[in-house]
C-alpha atoms as a PDB file:
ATOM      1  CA  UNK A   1     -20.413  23.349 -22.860  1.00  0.00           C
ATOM      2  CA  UNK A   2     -17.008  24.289 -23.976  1.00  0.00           C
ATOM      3  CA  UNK A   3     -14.744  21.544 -25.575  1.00  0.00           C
ATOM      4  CA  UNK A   4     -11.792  20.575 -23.207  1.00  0.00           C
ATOM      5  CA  UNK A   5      -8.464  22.081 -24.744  1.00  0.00           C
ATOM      6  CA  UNK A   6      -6.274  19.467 -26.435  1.00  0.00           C
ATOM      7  CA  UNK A   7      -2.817  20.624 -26.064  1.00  0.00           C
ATOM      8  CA  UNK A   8      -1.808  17.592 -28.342  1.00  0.00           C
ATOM      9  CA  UNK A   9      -3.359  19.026 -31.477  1.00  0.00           C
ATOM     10  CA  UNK A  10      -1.033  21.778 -31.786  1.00  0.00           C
ATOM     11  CA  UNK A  11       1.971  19.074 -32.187  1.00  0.00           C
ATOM     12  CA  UNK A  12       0.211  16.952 -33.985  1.00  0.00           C
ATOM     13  CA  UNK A  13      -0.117  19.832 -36.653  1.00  0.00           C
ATOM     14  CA  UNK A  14       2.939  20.831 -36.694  1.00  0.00           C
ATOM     15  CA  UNK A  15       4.938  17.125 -35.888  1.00  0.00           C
ATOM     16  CA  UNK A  16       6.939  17.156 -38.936  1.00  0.00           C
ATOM     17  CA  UNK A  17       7.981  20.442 -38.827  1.00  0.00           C
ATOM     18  CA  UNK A  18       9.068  20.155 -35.388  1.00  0.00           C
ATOM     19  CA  UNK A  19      11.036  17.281 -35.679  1.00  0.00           C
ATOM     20  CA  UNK A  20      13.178  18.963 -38.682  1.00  0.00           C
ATOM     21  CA  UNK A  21      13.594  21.775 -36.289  1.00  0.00           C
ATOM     22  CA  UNK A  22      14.544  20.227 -32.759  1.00  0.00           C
ATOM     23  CA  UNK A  23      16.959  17.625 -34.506  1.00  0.00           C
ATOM     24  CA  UNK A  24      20.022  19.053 -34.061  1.00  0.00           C
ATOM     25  CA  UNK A  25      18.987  22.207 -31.866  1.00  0.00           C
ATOM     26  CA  UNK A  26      20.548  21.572 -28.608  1.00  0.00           C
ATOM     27  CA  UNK A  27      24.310  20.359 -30.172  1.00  0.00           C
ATOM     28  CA  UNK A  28      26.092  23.666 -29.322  1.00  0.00           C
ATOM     29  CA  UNK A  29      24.617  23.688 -25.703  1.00  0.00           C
ATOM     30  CA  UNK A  30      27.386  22.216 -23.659  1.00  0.00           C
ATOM     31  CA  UNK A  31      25.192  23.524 -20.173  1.00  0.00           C
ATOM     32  CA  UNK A  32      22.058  21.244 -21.131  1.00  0.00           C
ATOM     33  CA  UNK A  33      24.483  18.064 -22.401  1.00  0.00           C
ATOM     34  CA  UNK A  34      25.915  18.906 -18.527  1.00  0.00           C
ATOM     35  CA  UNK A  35      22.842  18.322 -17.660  1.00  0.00           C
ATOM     36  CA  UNK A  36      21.143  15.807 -19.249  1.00  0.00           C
ATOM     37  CA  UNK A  37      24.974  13.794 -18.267  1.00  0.00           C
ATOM     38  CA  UNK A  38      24.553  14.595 -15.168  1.00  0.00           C
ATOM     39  CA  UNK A  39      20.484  13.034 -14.428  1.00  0.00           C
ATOM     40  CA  UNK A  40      22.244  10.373 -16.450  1.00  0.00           C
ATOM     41  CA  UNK A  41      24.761   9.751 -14.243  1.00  0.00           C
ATOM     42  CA  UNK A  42      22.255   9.817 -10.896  1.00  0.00           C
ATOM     43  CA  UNK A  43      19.958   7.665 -12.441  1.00  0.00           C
ATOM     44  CA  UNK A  44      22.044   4.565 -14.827  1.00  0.00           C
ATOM     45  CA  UNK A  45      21.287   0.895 -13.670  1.00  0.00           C
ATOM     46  CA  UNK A  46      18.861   1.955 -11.136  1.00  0.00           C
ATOM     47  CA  UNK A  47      15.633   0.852 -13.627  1.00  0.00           C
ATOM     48  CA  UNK A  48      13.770   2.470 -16.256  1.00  0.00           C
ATOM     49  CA  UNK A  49      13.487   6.153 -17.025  1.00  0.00           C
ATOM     50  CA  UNK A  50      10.620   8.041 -18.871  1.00  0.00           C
ATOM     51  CA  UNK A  51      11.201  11.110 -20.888  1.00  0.00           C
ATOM     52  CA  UNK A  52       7.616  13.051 -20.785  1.00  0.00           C
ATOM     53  CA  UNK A  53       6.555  15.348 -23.533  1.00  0.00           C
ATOM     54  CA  UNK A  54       9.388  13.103 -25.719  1.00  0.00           C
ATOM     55  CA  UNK A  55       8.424  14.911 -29.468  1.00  0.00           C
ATOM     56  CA  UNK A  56       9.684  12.943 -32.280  1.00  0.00           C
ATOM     57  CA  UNK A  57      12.026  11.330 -29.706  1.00  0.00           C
ATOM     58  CA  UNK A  58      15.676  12.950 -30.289  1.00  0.00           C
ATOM     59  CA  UNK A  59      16.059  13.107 -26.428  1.00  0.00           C
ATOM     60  CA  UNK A  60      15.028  10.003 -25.347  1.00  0.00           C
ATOM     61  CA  UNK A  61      17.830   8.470 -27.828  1.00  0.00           C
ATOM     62  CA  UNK A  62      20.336  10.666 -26.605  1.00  0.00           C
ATOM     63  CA  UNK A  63      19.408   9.304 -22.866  1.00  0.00           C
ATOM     64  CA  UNK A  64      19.410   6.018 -24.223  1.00  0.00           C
ATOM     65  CA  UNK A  65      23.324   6.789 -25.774  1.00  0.00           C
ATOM     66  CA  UNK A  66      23.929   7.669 -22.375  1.00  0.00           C
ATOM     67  CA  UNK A  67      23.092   4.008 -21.159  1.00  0.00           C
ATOM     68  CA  UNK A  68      19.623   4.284 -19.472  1.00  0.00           C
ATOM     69  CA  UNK A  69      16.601   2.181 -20.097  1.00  0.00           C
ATOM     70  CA  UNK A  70      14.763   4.624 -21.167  1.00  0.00           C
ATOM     71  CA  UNK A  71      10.934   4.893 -22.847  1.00  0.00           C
ATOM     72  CA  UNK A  72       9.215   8.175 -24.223  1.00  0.00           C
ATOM     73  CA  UNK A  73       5.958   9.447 -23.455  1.00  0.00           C
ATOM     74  CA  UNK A  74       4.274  12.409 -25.689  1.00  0.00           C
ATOM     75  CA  UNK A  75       0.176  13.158 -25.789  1.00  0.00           C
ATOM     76  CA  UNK A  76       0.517  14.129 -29.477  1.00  0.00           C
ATOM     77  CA  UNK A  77       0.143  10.388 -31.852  1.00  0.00           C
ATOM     78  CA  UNK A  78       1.848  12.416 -34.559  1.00  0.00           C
ATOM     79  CA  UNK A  79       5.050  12.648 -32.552  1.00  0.00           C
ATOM     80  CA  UNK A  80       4.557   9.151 -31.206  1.00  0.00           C
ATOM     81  CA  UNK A  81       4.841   8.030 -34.453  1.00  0.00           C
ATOM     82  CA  UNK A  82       7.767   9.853 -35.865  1.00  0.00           C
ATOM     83  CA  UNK A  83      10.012   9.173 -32.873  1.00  0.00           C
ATOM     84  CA  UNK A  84       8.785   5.326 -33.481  1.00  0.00           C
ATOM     85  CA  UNK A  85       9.712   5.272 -36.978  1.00  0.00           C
ATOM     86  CA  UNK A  86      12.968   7.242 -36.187  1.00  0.00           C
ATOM     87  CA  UNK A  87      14.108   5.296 -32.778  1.00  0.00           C
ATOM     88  CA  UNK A  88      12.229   1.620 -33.646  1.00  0.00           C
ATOM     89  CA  UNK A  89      14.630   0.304 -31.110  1.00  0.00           C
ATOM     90  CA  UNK A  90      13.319   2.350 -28.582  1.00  0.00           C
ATOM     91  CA  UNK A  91       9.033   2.164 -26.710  1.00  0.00           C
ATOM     92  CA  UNK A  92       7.212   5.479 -27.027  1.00  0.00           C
ATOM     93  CA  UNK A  93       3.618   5.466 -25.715  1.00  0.00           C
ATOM     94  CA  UNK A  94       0.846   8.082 -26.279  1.00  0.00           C
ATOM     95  CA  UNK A  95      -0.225   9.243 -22.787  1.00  0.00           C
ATOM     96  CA  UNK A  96      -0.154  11.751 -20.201  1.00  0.00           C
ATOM     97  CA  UNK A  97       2.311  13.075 -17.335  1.00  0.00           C
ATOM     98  CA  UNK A  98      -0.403  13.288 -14.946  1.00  0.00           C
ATOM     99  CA  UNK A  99      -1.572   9.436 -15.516  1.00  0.00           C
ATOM    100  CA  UNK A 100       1.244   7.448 -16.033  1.00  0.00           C
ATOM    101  CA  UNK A 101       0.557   3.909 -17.197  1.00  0.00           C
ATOM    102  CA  UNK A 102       3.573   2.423 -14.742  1.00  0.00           C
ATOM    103  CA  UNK A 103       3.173   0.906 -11.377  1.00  0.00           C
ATOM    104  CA  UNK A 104       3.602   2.773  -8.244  1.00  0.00           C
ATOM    105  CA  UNK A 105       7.179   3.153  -7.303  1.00  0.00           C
ATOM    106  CA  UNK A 106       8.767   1.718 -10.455  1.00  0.00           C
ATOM    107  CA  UNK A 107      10.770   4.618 -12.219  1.00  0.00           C
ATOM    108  CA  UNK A 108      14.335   5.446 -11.863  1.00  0.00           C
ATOM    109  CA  UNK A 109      14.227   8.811 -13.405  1.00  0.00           C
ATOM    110  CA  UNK A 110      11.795  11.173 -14.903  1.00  0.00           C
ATOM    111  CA  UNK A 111      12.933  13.862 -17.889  1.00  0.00           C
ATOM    112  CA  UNK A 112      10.534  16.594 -18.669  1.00  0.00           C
ATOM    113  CA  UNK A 113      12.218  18.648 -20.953  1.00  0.00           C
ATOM    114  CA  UNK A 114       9.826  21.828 -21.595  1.00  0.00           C
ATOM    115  CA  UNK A 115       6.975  19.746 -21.270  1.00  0.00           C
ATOM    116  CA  UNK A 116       5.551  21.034 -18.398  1.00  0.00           C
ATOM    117  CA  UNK A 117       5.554  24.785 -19.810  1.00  0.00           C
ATOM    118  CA  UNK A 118       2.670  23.445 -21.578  1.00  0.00           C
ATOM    119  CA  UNK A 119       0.716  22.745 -18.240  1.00  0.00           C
ATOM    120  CA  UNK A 120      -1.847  25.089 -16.902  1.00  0.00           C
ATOM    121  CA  UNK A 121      -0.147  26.198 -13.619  1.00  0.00           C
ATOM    122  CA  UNK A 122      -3.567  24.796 -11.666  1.00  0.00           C
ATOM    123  CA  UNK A 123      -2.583  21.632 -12.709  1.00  0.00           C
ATOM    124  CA  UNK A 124       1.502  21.451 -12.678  1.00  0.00           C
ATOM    125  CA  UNK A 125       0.998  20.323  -8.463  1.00  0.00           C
ATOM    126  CA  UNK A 126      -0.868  17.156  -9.861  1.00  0.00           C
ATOM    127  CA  UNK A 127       1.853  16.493 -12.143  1.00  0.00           C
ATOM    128  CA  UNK A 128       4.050  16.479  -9.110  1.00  0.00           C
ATOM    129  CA  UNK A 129       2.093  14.469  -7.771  1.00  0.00           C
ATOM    130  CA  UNK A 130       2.182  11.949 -10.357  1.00  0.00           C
ATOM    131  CA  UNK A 131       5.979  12.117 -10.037  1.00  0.00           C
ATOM    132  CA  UNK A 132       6.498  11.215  -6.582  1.00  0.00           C
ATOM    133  CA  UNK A 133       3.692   8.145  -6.896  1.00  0.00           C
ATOM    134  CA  UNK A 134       5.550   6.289  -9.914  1.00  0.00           C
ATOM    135  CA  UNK A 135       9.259   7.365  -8.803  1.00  0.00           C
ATOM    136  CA  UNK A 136      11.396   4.817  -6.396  1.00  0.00           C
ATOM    137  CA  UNK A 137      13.115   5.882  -3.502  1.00  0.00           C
ATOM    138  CA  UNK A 138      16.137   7.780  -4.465  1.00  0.00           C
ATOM    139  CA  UNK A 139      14.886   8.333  -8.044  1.00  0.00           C
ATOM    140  CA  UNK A 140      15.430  11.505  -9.638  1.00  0.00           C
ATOM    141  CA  UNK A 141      13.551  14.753 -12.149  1.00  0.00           C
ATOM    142  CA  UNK A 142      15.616  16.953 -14.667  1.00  0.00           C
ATOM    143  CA  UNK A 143      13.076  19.279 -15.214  1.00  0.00           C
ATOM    144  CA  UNK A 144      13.831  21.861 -18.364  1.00  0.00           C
ATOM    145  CA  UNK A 145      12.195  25.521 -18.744  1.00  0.00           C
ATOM    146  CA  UNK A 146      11.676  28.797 -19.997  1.00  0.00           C
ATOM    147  CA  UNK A 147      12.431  30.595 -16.430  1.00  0.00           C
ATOM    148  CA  UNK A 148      10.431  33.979 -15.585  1.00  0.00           C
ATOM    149  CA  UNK A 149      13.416  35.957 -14.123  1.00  0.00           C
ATOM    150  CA  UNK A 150      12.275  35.876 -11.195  1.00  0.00           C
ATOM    151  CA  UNK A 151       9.092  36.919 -11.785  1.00  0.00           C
ATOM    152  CA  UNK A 152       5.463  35.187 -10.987  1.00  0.00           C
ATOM    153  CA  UNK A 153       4.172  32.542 -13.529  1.00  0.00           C
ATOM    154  CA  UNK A 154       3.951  34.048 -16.836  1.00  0.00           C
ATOM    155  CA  UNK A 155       1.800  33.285 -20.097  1.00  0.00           C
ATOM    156  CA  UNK A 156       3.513  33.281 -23.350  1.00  0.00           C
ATOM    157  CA  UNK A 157       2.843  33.168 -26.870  1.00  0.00           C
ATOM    158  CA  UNK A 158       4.879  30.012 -27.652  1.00  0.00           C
ATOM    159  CA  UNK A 159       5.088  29.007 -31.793  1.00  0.00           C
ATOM    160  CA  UNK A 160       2.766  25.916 -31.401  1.00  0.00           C
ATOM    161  CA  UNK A 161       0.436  26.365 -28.155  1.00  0.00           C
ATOM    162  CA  UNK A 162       0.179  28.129 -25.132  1.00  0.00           C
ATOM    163  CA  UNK A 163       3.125  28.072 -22.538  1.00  0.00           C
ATOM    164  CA  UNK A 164       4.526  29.243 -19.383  1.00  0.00           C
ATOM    165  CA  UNK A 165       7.309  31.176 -17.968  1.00  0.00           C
ATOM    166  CA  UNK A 166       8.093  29.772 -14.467  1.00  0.00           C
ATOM    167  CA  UNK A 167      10.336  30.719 -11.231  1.00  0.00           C
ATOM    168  CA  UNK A 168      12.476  27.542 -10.185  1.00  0.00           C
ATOM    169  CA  UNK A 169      11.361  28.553  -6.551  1.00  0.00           C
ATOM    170  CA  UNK A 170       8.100  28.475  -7.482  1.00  0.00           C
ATOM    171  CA  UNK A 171       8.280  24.991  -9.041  1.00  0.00           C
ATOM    172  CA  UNK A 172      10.518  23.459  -6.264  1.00  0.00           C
ATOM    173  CA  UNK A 173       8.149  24.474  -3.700  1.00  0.00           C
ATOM    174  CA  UNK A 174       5.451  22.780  -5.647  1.00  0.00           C
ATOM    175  CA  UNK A 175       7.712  19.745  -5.981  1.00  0.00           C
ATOM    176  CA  UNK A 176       8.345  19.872  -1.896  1.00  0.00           C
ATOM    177  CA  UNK A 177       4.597  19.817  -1.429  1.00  0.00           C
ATOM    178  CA  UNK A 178       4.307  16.720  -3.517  1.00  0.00           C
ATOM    179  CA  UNK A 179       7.598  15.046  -1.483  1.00  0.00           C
ATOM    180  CA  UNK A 180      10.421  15.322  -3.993  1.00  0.00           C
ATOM    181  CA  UNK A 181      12.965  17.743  -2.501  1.00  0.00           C
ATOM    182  CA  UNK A 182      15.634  19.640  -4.512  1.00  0.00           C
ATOM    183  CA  UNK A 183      18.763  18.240  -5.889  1.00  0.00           C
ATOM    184  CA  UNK A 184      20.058  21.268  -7.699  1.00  0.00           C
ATOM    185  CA  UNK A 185      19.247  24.028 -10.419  1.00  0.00           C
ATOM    186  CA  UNK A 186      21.209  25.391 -13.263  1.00  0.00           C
ATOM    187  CA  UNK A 187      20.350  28.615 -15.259  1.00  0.00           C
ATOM    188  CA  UNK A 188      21.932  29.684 -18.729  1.00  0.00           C
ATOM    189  CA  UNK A 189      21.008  32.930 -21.163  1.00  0.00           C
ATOM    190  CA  UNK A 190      19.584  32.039 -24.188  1.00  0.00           C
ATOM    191  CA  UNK A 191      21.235  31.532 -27.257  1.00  0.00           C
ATOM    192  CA  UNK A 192      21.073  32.915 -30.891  1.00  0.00           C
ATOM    193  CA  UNK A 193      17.787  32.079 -32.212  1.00  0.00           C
ATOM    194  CA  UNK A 194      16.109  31.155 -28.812  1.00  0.00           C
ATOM    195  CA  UNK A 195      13.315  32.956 -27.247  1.00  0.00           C
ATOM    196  CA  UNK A 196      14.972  35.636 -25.036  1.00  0.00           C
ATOM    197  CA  UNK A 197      14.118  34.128 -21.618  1.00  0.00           C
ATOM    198  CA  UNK A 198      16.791  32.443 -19.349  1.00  0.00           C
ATOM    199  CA  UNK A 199      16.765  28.835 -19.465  1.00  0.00           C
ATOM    200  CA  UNK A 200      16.310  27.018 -16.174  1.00  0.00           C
ATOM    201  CA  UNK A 201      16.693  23.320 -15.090  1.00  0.00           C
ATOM    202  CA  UNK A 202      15.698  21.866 -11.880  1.00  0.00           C
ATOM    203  CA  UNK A 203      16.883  18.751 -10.369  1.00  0.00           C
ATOM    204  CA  UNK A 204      14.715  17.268  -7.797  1.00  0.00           C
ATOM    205  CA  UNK A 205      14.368  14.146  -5.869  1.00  0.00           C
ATOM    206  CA  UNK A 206      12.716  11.616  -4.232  1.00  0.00           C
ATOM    207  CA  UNK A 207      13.992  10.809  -0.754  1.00  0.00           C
END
């Protein structure tokens, strides 16, 4: 029988290195600080927020600057415990977006910033599902990506493990199916130094 693939060993490899290399990455993005203001903004006071696939935790602090209760998730224990010895204020668990360990109905927002690229596309519908079970009424997704152009799902050779290239349609419509219906979508080229894919972030919520 063939081993189960363990997309957390990849990180866990590589933790350190990635952590040096993320820490100041996004600072001359205005479009993603517009974003991540903006689920912010939809989502303060309204109860905790998780930020899955979290790293070393530089994103989960800048949503908790923003003034959300906010906790980080990540499968790899090597990021878990950088972003714990970098953020001590803040709770980072080691787990999984597509078993949450929160009660039904109890999250005010969800990040997943190029987390789910890491997902085998058979499986992104289940973490939709797991979405709309442990979101309130009314709470939101800021979902970040590497977008396809257009194109259908698309396998990548990504620096640490394998990832995909997806449509926003294609992803909204899987979001639909799971009841969270879309808020809004932003697009931006990428930058110096970025893979050369278009960026894309979906907003979606749950009615």
């Amino acid at each position: 029988m063939t081993a189960a693939y363990d997309p957390a060993a990849p990180y866990d490899t590589v933790a350190v290195q990635y952590a040096e290399f993320v820490r100041d990455i996004w600072d001359d993005h205005p479009l993603d600080r517009a974003a991540w203001t903006a689920f912010a903004d939809s989502v303060r006071g309204r109860g905790p927020v998780a930020d899955l696939g979290c790293g070393p935790g530089h994103l989960t602090a800048h949503l908790r600057a923003l003034g959300l209760d906010v906790f980080g998730v990540d499968l790899s224990p090597a990021m878990i415990e950088l972003a714990r010895a970098a953020e001590p204020a803040l709770r980072f668990e080691v787990g999984s977006m597509t078993a949450l360990d929160v009660p039904d109905a109890s999250l005010a927002g969800i990040l997943t910033w190029y987390s789910v690229i890491h997902m085998p596309p058979a499986e992104v519908p289940g973490v939709f599902a797991e979405f709309t079970r442990t979101l309130a009424p009314g709470g939101h997704v800021l979902l970040g990506c590497f977008e396809s152009d257009g194109g259908p799902v698309t396998e990548f050779d990504h620096k640490v493990t394998t990832a995909y290239r997806w449509p926003l349609d294609e992803l909204a419509s899987m979001a639909a199916t799971a009841g969270l219906t879309e808020a809004g979508r932003m697009y931006r080229a990428h930058a110096e130094g970025e893979r050369p894919f278009r960026q894309g972030r979906l907003f979606l919520r749950k009615p």
